[in-house]
C-alpha atoms as a PDB file:
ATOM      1  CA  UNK A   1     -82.017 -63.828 -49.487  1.00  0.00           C
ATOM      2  CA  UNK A   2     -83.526 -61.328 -46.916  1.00  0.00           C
ATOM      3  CA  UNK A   3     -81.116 -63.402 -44.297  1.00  0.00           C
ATOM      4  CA  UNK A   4     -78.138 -62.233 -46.267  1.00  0.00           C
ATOM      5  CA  UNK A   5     -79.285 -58.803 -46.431  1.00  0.00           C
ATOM      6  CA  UNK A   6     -79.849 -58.270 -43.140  1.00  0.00           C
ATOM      7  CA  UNK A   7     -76.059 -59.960 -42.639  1.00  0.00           C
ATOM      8  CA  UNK A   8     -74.850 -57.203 -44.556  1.00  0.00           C
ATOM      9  CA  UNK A   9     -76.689 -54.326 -42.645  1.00  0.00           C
ATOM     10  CA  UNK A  10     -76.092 -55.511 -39.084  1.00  0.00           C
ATOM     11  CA  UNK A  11     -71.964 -56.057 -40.494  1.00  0.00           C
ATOM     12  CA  UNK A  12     -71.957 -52.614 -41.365  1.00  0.00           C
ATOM     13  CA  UNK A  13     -73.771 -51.347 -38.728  1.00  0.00           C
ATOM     14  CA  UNK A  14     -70.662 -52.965 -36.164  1.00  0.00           C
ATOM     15  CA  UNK A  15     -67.999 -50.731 -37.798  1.00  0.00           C
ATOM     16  CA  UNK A  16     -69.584 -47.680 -37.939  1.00  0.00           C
ATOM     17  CA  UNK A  17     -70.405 -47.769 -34.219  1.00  0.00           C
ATOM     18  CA  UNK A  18     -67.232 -48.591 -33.513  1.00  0.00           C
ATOM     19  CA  UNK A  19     -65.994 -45.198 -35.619  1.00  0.00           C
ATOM     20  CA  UNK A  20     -68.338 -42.816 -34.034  1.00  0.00           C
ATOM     21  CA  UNK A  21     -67.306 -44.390 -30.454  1.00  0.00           C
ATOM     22  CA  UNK A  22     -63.936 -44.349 -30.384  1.00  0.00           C
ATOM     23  CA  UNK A  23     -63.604 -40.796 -29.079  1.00  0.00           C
ATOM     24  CA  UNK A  24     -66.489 -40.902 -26.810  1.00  0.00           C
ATOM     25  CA  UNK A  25     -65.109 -43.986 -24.418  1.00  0.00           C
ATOM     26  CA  UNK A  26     -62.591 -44.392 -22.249  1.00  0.00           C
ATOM     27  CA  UNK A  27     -61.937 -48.067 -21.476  1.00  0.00           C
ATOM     28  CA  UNK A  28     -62.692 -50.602 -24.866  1.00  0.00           C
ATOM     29  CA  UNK A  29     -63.372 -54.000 -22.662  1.00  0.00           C
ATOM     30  CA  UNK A  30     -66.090 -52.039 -20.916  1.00  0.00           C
ATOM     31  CA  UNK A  31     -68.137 -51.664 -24.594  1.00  0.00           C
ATOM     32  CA  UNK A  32     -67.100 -54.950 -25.682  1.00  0.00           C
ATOM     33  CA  UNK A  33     -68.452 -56.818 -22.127  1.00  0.00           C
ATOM     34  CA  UNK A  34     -71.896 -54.797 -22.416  1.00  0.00           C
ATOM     35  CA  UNK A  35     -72.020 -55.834 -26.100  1.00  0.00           C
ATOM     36  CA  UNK A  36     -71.309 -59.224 -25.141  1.00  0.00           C
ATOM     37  CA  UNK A  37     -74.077 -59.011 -22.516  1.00  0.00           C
ATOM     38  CA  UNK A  38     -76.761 -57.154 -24.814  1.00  0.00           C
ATOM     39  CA  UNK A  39     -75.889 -60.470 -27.526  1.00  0.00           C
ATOM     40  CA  UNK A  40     -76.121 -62.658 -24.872  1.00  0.00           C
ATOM     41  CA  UNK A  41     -79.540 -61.795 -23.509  1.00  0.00           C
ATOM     42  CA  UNK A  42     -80.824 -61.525 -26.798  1.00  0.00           C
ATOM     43  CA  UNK A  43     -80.317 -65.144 -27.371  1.00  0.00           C
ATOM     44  CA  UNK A  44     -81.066 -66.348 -24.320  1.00  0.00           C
ATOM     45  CA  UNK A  45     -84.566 -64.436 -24.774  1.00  0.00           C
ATOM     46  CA  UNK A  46     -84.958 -66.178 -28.337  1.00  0.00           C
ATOM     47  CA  UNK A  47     -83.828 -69.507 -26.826  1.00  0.00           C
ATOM     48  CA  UNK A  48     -86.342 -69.386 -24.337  1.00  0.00           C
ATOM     49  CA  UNK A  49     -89.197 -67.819 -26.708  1.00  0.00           C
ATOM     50  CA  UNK A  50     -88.236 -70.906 -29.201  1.00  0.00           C
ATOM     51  CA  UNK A  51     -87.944 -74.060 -26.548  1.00  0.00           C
ATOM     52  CA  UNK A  52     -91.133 -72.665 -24.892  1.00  0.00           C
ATOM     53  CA  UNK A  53     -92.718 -72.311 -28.075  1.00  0.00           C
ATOM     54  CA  UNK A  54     -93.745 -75.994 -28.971  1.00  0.00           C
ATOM     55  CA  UNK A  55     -92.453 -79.690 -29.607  1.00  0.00           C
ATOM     56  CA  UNK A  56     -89.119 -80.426 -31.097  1.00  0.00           C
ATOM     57  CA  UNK A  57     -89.204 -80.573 -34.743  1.00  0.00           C
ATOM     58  CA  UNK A  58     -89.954 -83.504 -37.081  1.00  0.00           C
ATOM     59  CA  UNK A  59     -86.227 -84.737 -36.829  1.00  0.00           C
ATOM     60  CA  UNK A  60     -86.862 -85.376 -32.664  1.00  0.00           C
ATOM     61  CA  UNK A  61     -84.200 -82.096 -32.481  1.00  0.00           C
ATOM     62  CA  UNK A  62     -84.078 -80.887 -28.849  1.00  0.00           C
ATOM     63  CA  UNK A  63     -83.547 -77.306 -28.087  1.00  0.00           C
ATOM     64  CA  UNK A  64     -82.422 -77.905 -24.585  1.00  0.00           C
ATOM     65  CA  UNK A  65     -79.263 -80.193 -26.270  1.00  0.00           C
ATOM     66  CA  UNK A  66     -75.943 -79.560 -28.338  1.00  0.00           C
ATOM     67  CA  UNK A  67     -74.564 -81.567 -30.575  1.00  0.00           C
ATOM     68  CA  UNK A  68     -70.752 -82.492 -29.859  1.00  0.00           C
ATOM     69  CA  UNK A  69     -69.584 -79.778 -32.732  1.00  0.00           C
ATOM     70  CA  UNK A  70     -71.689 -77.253 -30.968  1.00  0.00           C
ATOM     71  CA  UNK A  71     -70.119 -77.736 -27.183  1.00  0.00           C
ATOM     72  CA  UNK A  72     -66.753 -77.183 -28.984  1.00  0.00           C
ATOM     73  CA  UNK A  73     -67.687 -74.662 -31.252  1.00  0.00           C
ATOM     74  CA  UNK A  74     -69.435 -72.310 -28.475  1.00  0.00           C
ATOM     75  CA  UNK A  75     -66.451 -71.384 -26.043  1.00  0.00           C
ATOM     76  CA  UNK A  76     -63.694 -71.640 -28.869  1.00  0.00           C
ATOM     77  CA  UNK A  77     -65.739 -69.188 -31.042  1.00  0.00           C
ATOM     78  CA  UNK A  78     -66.326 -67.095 -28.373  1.00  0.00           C
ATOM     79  CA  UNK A  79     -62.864 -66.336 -27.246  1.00  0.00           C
ATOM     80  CA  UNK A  80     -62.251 -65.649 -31.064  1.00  0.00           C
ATOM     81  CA  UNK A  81     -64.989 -63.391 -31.177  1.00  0.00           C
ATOM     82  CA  UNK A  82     -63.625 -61.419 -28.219  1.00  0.00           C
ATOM     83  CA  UNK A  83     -60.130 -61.057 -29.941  1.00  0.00           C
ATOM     84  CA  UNK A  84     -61.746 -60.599 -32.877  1.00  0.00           C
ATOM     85  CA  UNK A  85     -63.332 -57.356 -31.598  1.00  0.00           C
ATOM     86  CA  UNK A  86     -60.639 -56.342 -29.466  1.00  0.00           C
ATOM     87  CA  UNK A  87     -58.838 -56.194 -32.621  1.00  0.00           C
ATOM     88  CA  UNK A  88     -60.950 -54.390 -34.792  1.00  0.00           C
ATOM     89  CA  UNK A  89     -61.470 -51.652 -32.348  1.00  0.00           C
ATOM     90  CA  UNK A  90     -57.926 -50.736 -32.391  1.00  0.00           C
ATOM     91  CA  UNK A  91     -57.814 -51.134 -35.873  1.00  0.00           C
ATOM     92  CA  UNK A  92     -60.418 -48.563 -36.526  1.00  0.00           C
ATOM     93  CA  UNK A  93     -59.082 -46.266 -34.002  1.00  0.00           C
ATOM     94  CA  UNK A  94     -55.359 -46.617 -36.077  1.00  0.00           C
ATOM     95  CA  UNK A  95     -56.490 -46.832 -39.657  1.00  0.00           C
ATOM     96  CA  UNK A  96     -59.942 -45.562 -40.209  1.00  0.00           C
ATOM     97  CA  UNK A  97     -63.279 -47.588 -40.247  1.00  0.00           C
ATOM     98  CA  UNK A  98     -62.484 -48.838 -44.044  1.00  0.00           C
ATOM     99  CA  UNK A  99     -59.604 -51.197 -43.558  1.00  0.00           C
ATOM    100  CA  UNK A 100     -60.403 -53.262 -40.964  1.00  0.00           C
ATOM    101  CA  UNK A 101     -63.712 -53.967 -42.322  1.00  0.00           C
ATOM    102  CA  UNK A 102     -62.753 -54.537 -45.420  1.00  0.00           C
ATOM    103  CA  UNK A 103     -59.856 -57.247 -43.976  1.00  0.00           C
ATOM    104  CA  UNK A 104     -63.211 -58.324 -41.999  1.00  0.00           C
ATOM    105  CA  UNK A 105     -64.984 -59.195 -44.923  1.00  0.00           C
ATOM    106  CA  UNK A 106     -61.620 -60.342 -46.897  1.00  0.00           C
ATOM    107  CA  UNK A 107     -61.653 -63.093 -44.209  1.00  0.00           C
ATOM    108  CA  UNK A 108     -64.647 -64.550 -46.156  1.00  0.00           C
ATOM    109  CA  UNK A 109     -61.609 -66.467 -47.872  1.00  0.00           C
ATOM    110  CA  UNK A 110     -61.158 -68.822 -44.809  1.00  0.00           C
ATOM    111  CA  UNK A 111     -64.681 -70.553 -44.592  1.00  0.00           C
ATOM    112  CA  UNK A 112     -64.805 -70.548 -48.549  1.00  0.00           C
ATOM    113  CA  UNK A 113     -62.040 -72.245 -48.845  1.00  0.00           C
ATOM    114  CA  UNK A 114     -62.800 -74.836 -46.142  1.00  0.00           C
ATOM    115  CA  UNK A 115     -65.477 -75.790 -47.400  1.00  0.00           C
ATOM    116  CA  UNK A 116     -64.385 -76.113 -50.882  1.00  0.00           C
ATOM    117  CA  UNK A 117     -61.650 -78.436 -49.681  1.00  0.00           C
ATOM    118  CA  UNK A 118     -62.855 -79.974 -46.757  1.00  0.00           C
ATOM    119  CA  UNK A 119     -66.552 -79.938 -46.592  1.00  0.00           C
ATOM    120  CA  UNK A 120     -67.143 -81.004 -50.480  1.00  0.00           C
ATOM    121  CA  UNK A 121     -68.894 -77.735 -51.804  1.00  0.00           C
ATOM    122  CA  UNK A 122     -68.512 -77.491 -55.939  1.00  0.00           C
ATOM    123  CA  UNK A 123     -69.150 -73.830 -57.427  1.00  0.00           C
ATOM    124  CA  UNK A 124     -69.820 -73.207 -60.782  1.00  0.00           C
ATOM    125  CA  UNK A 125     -66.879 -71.606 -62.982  1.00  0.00           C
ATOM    126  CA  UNK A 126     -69.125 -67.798 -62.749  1.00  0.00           C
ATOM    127  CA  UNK A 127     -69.348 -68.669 -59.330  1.00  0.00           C
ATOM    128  CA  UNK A 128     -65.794 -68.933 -58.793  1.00  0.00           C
ATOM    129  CA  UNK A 129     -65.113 -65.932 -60.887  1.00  0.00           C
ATOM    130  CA  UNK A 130     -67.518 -64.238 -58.721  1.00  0.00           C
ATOM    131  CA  UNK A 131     -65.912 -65.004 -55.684  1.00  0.00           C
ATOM    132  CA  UNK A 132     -62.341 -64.209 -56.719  1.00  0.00           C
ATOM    133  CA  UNK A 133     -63.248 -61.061 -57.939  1.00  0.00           C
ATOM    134  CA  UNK A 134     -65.174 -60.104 -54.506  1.00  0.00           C
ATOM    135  CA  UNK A 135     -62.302 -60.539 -52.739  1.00  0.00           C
ATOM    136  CA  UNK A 136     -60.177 -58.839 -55.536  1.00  0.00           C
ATOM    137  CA  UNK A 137     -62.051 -55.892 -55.162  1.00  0.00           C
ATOM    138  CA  UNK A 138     -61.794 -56.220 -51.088  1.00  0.00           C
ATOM    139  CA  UNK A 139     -58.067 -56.057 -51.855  1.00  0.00           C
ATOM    140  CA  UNK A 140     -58.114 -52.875 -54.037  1.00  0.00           C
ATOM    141  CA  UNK A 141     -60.248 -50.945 -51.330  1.00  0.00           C
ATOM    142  CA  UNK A 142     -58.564 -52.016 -48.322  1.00  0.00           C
ATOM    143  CA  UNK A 143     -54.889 -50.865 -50.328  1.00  0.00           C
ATOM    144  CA  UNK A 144     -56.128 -47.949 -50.945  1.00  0.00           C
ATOM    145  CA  UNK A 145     -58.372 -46.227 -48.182  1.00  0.00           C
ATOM    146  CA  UNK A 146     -56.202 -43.844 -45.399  1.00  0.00           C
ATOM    147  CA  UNK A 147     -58.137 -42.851 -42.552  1.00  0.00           C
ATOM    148  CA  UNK A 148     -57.673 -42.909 -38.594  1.00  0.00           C
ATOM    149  CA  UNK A 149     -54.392 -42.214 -36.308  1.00  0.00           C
ATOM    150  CA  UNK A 150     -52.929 -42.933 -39.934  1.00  0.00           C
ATOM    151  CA  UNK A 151     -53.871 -39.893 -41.568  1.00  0.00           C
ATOM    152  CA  UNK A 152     -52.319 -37.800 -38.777  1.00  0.00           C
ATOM    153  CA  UNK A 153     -49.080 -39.707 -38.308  1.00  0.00           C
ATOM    154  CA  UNK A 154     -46.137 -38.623 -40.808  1.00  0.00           C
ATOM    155  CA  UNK A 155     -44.391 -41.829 -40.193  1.00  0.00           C
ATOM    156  CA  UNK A 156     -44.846 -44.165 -42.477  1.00  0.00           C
ATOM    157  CA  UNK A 157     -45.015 -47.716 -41.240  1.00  0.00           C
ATOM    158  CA  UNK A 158     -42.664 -50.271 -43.351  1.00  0.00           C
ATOM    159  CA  UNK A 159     -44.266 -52.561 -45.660  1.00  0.00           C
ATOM    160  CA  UNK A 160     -43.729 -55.673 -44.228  1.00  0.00           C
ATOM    161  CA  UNK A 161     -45.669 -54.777 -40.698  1.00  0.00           C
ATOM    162  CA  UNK A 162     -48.222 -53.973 -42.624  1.00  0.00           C
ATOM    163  CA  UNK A 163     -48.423 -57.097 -44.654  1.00  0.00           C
ATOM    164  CA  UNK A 164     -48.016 -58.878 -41.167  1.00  0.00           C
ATOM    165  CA  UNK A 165     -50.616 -57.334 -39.611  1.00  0.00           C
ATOM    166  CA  UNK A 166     -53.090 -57.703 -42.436  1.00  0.00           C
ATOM    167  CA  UNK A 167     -52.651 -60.781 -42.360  1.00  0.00           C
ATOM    168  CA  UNK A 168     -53.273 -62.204 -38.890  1.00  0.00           C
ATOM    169  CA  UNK A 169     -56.520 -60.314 -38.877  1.00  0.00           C
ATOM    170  CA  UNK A 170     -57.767 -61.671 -41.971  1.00  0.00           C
ATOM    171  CA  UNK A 171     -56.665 -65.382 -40.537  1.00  0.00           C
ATOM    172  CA  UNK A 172     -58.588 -64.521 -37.143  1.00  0.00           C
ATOM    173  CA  UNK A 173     -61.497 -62.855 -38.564  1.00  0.00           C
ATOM    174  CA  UNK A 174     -61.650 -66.020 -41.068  1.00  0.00           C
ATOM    175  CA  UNK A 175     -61.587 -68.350 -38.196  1.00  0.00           C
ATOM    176  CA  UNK A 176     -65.152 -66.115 -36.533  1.00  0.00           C
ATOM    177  CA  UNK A 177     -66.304 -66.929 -40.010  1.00  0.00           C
ATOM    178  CA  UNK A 178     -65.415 -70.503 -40.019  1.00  0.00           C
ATOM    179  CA  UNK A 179     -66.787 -71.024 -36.247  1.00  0.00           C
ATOM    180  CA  UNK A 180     -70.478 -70.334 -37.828  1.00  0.00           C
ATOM    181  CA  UNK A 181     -70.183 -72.292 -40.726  1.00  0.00           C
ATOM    182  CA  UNK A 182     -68.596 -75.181 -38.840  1.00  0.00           C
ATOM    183  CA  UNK A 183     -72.272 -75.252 -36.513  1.00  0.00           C
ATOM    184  CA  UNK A 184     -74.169 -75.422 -39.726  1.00  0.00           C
ATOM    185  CA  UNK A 185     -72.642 -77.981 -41.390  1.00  0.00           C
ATOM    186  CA  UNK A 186     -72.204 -79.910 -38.105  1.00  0.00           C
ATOM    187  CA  UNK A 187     -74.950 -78.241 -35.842  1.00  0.00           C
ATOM    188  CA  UNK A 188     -78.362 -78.523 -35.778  1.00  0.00           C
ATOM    189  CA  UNK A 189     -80.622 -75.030 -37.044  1.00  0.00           C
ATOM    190  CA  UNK A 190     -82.957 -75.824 -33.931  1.00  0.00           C
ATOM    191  CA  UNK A 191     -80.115 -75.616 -31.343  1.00  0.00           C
ATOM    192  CA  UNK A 192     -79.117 -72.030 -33.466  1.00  0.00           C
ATOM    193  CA  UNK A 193     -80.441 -70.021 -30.037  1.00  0.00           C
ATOM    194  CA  UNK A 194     -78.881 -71.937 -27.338  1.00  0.00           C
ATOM    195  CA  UNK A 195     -75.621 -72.074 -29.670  1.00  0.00           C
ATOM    196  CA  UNK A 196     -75.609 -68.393 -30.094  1.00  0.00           C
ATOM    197  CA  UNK A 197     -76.776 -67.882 -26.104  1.00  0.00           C
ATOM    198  CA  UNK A 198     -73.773 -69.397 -25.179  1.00  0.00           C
ATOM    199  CA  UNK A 199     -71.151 -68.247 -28.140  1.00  0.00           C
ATOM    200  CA  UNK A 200     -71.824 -64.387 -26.610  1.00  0.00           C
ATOM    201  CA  UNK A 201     -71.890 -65.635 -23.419  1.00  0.00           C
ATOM    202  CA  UNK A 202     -68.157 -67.344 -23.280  1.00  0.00           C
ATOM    203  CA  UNK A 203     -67.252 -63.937 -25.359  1.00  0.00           C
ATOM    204  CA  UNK A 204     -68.667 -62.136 -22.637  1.00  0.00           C
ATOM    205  CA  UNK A 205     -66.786 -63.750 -20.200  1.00  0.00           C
ATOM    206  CA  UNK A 206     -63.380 -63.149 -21.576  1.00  0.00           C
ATOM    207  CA  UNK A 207     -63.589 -59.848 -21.488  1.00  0.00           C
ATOM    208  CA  UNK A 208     -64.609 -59.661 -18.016  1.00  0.00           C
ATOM    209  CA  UNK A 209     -61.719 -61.949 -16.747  1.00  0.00           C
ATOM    210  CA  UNK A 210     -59.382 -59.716 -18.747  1.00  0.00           C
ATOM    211  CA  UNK A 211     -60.853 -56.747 -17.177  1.00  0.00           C
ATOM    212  CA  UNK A 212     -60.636 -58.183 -13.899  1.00  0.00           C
ATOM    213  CA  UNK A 213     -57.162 -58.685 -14.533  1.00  0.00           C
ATOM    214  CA  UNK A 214     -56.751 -54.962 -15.459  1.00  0.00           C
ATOM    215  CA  UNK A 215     -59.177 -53.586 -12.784  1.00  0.00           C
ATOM    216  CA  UNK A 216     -60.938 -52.372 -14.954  1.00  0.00           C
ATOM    217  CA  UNK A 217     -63.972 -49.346 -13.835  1.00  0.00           C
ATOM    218  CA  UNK A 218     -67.069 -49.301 -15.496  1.00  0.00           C
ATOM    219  CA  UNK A 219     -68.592 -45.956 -16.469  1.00  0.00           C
ATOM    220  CA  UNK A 220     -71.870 -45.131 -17.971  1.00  0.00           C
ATOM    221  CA  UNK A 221     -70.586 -44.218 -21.386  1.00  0.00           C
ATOM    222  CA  UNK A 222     -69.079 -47.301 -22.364  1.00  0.00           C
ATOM    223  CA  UNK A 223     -71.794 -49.272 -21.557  1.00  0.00           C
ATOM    224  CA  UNK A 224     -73.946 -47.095 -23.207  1.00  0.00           C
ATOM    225  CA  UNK A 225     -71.710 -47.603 -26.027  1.00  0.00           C
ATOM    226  CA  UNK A 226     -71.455 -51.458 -25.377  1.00  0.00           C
ATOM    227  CA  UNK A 227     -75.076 -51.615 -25.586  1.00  0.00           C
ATOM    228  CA  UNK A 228     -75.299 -50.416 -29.063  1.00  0.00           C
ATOM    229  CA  UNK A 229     -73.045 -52.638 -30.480  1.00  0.00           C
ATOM    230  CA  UNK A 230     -74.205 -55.631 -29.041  1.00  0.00           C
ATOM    231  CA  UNK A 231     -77.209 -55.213 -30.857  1.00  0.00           C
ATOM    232  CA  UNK A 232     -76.204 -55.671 -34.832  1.00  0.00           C
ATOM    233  CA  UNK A 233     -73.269 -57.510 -33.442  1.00  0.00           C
ATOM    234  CA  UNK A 234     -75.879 -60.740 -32.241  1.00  0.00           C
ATOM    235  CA  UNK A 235     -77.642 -60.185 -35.486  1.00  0.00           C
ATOM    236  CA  UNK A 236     -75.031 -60.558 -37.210  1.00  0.00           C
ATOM    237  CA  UNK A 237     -74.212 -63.565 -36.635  1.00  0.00           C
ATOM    238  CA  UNK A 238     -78.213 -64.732 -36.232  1.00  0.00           C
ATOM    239  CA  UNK A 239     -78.762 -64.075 -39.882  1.00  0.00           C
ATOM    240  CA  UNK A 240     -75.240 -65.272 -41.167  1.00  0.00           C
ATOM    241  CA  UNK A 241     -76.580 -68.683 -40.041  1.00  0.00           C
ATOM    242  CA  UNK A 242     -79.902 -68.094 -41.813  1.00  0.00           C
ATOM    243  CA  UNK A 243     -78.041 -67.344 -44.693  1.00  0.00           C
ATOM    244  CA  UNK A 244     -75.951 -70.596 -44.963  1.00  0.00           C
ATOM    245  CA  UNK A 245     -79.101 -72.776 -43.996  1.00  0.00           C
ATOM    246  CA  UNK A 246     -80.398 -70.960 -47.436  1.00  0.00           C
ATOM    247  CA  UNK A 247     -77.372 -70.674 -49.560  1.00  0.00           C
ATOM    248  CA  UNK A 248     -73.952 -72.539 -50.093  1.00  0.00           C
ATOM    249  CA  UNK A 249     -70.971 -70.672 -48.283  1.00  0.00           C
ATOM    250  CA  UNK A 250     -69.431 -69.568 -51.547  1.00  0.00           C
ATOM    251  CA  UNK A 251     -72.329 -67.371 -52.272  1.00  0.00           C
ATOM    252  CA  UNK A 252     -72.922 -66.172 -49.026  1.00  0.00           C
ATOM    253  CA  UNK A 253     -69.730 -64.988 -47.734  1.00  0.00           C
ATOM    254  CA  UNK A 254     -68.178 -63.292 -50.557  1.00  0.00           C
ATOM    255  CA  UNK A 255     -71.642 -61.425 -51.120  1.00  0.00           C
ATOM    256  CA  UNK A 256     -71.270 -60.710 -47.717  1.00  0.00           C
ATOM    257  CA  UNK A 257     -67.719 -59.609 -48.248  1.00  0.00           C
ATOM    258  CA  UNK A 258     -68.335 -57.250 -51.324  1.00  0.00           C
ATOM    259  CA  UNK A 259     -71.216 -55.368 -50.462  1.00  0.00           C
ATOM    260  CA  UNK A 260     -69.835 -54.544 -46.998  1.00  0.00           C
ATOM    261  CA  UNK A 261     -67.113 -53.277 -47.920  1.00  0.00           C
ATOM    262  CA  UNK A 262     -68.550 -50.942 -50.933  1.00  0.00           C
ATOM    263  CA  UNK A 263     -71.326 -49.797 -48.057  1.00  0.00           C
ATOM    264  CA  UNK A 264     -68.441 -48.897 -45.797  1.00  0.00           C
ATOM    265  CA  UNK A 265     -65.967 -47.465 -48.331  1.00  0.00           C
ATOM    266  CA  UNK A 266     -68.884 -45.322 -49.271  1.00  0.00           C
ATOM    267  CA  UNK A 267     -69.914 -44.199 -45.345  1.00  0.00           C
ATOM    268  CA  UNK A 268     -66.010 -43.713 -44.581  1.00  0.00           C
ATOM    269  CA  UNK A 269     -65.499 -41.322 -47.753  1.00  0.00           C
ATOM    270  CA  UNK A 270     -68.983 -38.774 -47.404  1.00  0.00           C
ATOM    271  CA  UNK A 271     -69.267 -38.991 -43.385  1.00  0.00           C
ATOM    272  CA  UNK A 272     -65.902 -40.046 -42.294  1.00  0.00           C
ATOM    273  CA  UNK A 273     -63.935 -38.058 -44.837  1.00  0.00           C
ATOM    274  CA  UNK A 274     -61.310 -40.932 -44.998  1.00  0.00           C
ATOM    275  CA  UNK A 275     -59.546 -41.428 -48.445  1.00  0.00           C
ATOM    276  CA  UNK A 276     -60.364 -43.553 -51.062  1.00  0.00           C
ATOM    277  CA  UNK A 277     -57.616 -44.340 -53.793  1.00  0.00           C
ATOM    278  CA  UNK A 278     -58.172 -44.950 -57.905  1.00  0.00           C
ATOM    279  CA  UNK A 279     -57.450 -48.373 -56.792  1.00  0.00           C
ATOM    280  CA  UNK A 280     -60.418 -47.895 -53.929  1.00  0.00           C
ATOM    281  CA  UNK A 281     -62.609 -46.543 -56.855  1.00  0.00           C
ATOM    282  CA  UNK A 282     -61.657 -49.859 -59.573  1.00  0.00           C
ATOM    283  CA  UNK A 283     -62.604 -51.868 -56.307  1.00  0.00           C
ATOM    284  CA  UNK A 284     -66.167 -50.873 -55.815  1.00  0.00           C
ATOM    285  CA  UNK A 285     -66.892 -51.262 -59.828  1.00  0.00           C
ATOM    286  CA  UNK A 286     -65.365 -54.640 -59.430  1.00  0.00           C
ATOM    287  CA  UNK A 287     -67.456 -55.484 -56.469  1.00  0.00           C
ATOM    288  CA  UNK A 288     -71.047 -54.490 -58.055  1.00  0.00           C
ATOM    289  CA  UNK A 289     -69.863 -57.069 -60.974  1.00  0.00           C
ATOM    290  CA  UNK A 290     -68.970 -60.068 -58.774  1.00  0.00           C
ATOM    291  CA  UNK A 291     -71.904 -59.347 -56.311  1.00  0.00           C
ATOM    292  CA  UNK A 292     -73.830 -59.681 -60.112  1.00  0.00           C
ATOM    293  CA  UNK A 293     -71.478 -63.075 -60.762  1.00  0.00           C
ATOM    294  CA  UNK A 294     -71.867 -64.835 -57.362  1.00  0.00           C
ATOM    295  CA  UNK A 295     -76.074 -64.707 -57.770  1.00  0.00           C
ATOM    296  CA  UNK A 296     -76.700 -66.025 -61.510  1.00  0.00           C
END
């Protein structure tokens, strides 16, 4: 359980640092290579701390080795997780904080479902109500909080782009999602560090190539910036793991999915002053209730 709460902390962590940044840098690939680079080192250092730390476990597990899954999963989740953040940053910078994270968290829909139909996972009926109502309530808040470049703009943007747009980043941020749940169903939890160590570390290199491409400078601030968000960004994912070596995936992500999104709803409204709807307020009632469901 203390794996899934720390999930939920570090998850909400990454979008507010991305809100209070977004007028203090000037080039986004600079923060998200030195938050690449800060997750990176991180799990090296834990990679290093575990192999050095005794004798492969019971199972004969090496630390040193990947499975097959893993080698895949490592550079295709980490040019995912790049996107992924490229994404979000400009999504925060055009709609507020509350939106994307709540489509972040929506995404939760992707690896449940997955697993429910390819991995063999049963929930119980509560369970299920549970679920559907977290991401029922993820709906409500994310149709109902204004915040960002939107606020300012008097154009409104038709319905249909908006649909679009919601839902590739749900599909992409589902697909982050999937990544970790794919290494621990077909991973091995001693290999977690080196998995993780090189994850970041393909992330990390996507950016740069893209910002070699755009000759890209680096200044102080960004990396400063960078720095901070790598940080709760490696955790992140660290404990998400943890959590689905503990729990099945349709408890942890849409308990995942619910409290972020009431924790951020709440941050954006009292220290972001972005809106929140009747339909925002109905949400965060329904997502206490199925946070409730998803645990009995």
């Amino acid at each position: 359980m203390l794996n899934l709460i720390l999930t939920i902390i570090a998850t909400t962590s990454i979008g507010v640092i991305i809100k209070l940044s977004e007028k203090r840098i000037s080039q986004r690939l600079t923060m998200l290579l030195f938050n690449y680079i800060v997750a990176t080192s991180i799990s090296t250092a834990l990679w290093f701390i575990y192999a050095a730390g005794g004798q492969p476990a019971d199972n004969g597990v090496s630390p040193y080795s990947l499975t097959t899954a893993a080698i895949i999963l490592a550079p295709t989740g980490g040019f995912i997780f790049a996107f992924n953040f490229f994404l979000m940053i400009a999504a925060i910078r055009k709609r507020g904080v509350a939106l994307p994270v709540s489509l972040m968290r929506l995404s939760a829909i992707v690896p449940v479902l997955a697993s429910i139909l390819f991995l063999g996972e049963e929930p119980a009926l509560l369970q299920i109500l549970g679920m559907l109502g977290a991401l029922t309530a993820a709906v409500l808040m994310s149709l109902s909080f204004r915040g960002g470049e939107q606020v300012k703009s008097s154009n409104k943007e038709p319905l249909i782009w908006l649909a679009v747009s919601s839902i590739v980043l749900l599909v992409l941020f589902g697909l982050a999602d999937l990544a970790m749940k794919l290494f621990e169903e077909f991973g091995k939890p001693e290999q977690k560090p080196l998995f993780l160590a090189l994850l970041f570390g393909f992330a990390g290199l996507t950016v740069l190539i893209a910002m070699i491409a755009g000759r890209i400078k680096v200044t102080k601030t960004d990396a400063l910036w960078g720095i901070l968000l790598g940080i709760p960004n490696y955790f992140a994912s660290f404990f998400v793991v943890g959590a689905l070596e503990e729990l099945p995936s349709f408890i942890v992500f849409p308990t995942i999915t619910a409290s972020t999104v009431m924790l951020i709803a709440l941050i954006a409204r009292f220290f972001f002053r972005e809106t929140i709807g009747k339909l925002g307020l109905v949400g965060i009632g329904l997502t206490i209730a199925s946070v409730i469901a998803v645990n009995l």
